[in-house]
Protein backbone atom coordinates (compact mmCIF):
# COMPACT_ATOMS: atom_id res chain seq x y z
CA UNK A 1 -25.70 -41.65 -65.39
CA UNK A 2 -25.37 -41.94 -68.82
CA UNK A 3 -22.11 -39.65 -69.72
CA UNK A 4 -21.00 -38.85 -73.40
CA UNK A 5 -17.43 -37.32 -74.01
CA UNK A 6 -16.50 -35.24 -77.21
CA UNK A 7 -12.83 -35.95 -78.40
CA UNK A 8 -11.08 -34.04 -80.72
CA UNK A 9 -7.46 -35.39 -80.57
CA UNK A 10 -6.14 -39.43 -80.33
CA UNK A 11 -3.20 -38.35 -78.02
CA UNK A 12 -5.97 -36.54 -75.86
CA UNK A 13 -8.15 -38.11 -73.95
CA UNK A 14 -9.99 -38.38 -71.00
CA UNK A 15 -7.11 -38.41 -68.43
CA UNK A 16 -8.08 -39.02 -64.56
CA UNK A 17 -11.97 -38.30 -65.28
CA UNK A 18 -12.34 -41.75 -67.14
CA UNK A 19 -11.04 -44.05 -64.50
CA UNK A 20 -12.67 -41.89 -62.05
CA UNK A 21 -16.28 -42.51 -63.93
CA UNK A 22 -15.54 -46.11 -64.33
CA UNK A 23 -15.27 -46.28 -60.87
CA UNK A 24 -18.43 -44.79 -59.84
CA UNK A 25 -20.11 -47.09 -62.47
CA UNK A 26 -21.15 -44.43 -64.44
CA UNK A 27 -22.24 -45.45 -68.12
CA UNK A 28 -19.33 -43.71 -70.68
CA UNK A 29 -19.55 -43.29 -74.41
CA UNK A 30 -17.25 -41.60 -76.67
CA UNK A 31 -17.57 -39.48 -80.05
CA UNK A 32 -14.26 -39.36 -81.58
CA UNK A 33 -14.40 -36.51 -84.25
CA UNK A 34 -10.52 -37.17 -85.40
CA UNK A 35 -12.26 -40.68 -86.52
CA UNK A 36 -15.32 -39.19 -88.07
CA UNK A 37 -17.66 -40.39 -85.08
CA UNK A 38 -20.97 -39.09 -85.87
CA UNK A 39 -22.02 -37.02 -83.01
CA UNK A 40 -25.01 -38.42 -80.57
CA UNK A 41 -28.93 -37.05 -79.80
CA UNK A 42 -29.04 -35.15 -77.28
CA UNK A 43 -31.73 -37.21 -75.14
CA UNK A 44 -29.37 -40.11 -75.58
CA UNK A 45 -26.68 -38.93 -72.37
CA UNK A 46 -27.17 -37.33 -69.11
CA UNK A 47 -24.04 -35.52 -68.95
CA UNK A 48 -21.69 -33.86 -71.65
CA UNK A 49 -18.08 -33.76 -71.40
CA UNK A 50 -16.34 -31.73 -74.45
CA UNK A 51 -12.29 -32.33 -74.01
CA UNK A 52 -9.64 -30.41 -75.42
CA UNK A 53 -8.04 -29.93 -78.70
CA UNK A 54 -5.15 -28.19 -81.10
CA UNK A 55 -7.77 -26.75 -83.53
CA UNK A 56 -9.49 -23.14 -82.47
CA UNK A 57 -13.12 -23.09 -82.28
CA UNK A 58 -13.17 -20.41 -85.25
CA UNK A 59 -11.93 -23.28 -87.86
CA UNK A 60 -14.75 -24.14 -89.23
CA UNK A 61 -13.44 -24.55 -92.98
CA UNK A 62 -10.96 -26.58 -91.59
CA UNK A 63 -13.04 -28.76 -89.29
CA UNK A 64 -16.15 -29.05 -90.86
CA UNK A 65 -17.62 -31.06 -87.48
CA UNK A 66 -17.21 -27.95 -85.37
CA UNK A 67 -20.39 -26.41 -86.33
CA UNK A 68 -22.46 -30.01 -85.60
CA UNK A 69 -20.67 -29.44 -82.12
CA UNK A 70 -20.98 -26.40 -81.26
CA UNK A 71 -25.24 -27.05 -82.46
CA UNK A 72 -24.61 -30.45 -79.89
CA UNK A 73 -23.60 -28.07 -76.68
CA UNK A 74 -26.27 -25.33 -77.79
CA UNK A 75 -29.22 -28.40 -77.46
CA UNK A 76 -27.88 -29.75 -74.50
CA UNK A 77 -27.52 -26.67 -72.59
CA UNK A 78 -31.44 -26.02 -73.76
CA UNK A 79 -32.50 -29.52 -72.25
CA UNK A 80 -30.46 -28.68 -69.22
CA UNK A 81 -28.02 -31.51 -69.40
CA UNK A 82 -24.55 -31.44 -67.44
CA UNK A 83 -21.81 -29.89 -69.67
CA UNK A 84 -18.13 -30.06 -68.77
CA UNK A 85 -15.83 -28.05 -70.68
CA UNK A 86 -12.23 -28.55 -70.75
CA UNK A 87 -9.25 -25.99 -73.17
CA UNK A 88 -11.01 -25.94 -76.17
CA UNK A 89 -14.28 -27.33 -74.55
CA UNK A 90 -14.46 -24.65 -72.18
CA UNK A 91 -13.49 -22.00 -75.37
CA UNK A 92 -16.94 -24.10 -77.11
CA UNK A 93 -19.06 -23.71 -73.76
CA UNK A 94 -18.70 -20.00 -73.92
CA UNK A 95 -19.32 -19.95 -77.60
CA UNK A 96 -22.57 -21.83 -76.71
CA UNK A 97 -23.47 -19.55 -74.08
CA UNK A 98 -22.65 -16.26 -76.86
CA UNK A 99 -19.37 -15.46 -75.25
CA UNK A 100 -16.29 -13.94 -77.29
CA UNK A 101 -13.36 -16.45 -78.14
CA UNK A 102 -10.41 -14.73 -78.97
CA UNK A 103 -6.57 -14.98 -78.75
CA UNK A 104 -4.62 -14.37 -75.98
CA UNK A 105 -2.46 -12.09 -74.89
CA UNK A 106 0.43 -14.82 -74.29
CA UNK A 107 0.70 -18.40 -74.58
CA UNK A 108 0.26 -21.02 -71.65
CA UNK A 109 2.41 -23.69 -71.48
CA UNK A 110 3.05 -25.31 -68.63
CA UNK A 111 2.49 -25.37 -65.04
CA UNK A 112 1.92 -21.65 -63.14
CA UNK A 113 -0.71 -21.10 -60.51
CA UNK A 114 -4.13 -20.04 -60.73
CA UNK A 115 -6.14 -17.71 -58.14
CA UNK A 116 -9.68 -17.81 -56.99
CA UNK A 117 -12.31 -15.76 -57.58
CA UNK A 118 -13.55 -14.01 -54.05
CA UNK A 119 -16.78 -15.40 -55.82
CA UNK A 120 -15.51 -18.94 -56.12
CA UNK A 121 -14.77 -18.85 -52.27
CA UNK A 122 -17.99 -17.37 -51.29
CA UNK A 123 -19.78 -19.63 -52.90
CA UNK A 124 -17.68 -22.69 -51.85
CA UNK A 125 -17.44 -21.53 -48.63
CA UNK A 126 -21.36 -21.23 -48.22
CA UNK A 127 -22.18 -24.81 -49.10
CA UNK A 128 -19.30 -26.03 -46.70
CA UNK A 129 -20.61 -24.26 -44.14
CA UNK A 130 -24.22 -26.06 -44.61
CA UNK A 131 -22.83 -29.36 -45.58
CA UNK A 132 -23.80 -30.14 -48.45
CA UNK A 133 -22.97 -29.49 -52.31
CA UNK A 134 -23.36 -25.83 -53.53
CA UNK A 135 -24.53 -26.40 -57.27
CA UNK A 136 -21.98 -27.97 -59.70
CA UNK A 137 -18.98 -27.83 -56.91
CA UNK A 138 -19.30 -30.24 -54.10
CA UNK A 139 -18.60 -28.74 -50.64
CA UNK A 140 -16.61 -31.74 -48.95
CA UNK A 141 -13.45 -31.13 -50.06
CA UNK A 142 -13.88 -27.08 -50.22
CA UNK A 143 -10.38 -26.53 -49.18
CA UNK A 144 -9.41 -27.25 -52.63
CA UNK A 145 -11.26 -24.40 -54.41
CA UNK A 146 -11.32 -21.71 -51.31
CA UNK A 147 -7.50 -21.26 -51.04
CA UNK A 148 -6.23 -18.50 -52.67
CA UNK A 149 -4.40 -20.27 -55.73
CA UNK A 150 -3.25 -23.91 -57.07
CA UNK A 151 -1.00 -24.16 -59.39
CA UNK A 152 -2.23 -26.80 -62.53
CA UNK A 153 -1.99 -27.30 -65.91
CA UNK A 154 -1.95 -25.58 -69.06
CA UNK A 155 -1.53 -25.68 -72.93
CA UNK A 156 -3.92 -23.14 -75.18
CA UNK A 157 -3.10 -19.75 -77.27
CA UNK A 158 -6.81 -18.96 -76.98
CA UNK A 159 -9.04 -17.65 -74.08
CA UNK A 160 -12.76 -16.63 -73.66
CA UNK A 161 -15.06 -14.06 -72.64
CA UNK A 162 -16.95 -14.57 -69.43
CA UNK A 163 -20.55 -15.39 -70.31
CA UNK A 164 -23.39 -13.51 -69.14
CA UNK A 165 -24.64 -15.03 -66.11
CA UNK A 166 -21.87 -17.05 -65.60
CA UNK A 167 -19.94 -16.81 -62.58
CA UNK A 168 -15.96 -16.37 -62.64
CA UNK A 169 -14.02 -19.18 -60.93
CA UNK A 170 -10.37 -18.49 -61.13
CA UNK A 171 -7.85 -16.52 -62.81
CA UNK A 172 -4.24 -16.37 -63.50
CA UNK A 173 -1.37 -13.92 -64.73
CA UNK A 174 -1.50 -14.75 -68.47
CA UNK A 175 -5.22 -15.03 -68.85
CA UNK A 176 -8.03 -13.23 -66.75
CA UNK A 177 -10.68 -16.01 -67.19
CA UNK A 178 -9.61 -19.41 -66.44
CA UNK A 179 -12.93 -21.06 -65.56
CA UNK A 180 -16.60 -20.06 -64.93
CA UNK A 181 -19.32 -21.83 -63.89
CA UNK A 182 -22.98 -21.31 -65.61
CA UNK A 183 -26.20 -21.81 -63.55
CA UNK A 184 -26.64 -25.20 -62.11
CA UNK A 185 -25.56 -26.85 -65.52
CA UNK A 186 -21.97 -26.08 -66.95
CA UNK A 187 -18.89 -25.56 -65.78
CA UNK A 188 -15.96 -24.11 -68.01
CA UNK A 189 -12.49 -25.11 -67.15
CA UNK A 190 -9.27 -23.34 -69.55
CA UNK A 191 -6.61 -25.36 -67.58
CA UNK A 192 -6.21 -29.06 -67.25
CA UNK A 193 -7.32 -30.94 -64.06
CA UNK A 194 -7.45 -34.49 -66.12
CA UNK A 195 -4.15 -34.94 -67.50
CA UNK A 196 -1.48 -37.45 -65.99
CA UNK A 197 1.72 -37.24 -67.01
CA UNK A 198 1.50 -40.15 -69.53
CA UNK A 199 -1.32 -37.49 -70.91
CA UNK A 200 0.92 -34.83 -71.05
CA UNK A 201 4.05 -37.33 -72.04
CA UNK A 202 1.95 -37.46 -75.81
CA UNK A 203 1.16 -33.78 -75.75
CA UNK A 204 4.66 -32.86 -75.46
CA UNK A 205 6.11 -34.93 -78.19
CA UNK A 206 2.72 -33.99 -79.98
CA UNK A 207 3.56 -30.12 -79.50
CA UNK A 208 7.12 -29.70 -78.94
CA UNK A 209 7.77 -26.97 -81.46
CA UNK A 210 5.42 -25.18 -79.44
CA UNK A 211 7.63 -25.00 -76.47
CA UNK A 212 9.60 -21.85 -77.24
CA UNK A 213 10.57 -18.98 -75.66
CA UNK A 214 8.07 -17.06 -74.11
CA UNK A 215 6.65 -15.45 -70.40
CA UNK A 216 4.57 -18.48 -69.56
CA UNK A 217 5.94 -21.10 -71.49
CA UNK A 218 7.85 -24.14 -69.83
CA UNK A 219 10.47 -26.22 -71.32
CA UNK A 220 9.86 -30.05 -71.59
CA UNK A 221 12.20 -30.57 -68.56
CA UNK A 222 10.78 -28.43 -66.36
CA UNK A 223 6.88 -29.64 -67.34
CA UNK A 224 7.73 -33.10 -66.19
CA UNK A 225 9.09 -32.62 -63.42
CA UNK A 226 6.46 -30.33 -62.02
CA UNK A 227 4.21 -32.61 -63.30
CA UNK A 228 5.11 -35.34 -60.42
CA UNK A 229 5.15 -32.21 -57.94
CA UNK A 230 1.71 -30.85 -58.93
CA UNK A 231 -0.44 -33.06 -60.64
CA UNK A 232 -1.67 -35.09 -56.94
CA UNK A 233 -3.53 -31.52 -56.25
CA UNK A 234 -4.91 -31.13 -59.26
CA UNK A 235 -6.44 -34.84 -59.48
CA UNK A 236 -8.11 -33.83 -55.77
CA UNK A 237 -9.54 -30.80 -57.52
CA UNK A 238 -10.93 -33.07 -60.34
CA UNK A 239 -12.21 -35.25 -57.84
CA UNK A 240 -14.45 -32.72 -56.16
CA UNK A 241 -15.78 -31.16 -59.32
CA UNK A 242 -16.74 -34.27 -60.76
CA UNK A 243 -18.23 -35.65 -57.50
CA UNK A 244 -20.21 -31.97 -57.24
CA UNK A 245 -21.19 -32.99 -60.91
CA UNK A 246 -22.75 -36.48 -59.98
CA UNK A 247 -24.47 -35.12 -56.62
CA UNK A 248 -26.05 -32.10 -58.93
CA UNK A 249 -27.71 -34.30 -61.51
């Protein structure tokens, strides 16, 4: 497949899902807005992954390349392309999909657990039982998705609306929507599967007068070391959404 990414950031990247592509031989390009990377056509990739950034989707004035985006994910949920969204991807996918993005209640920071939707489970749970891939999520490795909670990664101030139609995947204490998935296309996700702790290494020194105080906010200590405790689960999780991506196309 031919598989565009959307950058925003130069200290964030694609994490796990670009070594993981590699692998399957999958043909990756890359816009790179924080270079001035002109965006691509939409018939040019099979598969659209937007990645996360420190900007809100509501900055417009600020980042003038937002609205060329934001047109980008509108066309290539119209031609039925793949679209992955990831933080502030995710916060664009809803946008594209006429969903509220707003601020939330709290900041996330950190690692804390997330719970699954009694829909994400059903539907898991229905394709595992037939053997074979349910949509977007693949059904091998259904354990993953149809326990009750993992804990991963976070680091955004914003949330979304669910989108009409869209299906809610997972939730957590500080945010009620932490990932949807929409038809047999897109797949929203506010936390961080990708990110290995050399990718969060440069988003701590990147954002560390963000750490303060607050109800779901970790210190720089504590992230890494539940980085080296977590972050194995959360690349299996990856795994199976990505391989649910590939089988769906």
């Amino acid at each position: 497949m031919n598989i565009h990414a959307v950058l925003h950031m130069d200290y964030e990247g694609l994490g796990a899902i670009e070594c993981w592509l590699v692998e399957r031989g999958h043909d990756l390009s890359k816009t790179k807005l924080y270079l001035g990377d002109t965006l691509p056509a939409v018939d040019s990739f099979d598969w659209l992954i937007v990645m996360g950034g420190a900007m809100n989707i509501y900055e417009e004035e600020a980042y003038p390349w937002l609205i060329a985006e934001k047109a980008l994910i509108r066309e290539a949920l119209k031609q039925n392309k793949k679209v992955l969204g990831i933080c502030l991807g995710a916060q664009l996918l809803a946008d594209a999909l006429d969903a509220k993005v707003l601020k939330n209640k709290v900041k996330e920071i950190g690692w804390y657990p997330i719970q699954f939707t009694p829909e994400a489970r059903v539907l898991l749970d229905a394709g595992y039982v037939h053997h074979e891939p349910t949509g977007l999520l693949d059904a091998e490795p259904v354990h993953h998705w149809t326990s009750e909670s993992l804990t991963v990664f976070h680091w955004h101030g914003d949330t979304f609306e669910l989108p009409q139609g869209a299906i809610p995947l997972a939730a957590s204490e500080g945010c009620s929507n932490q990932a949807f998935i929409y038809g047999e296309n897109a797949i929203g996700l506010q936390f961080h599967l990708e990110m290995e702790e050399s990718d969060i290494e440069r988003l701590i020194q990147h954002g560390l007068d963000e750490l303060v105080d607050g109800p779901y906010i970790q210190t720089a200590e504590e992230i890494g070391l539940l980085t080296r405790k977590h972050a194995p689960a959360a690349t299996k999780l990856l795994h199976s959404l990505l391989l649910g991506l590939e089988r769906a196309y």
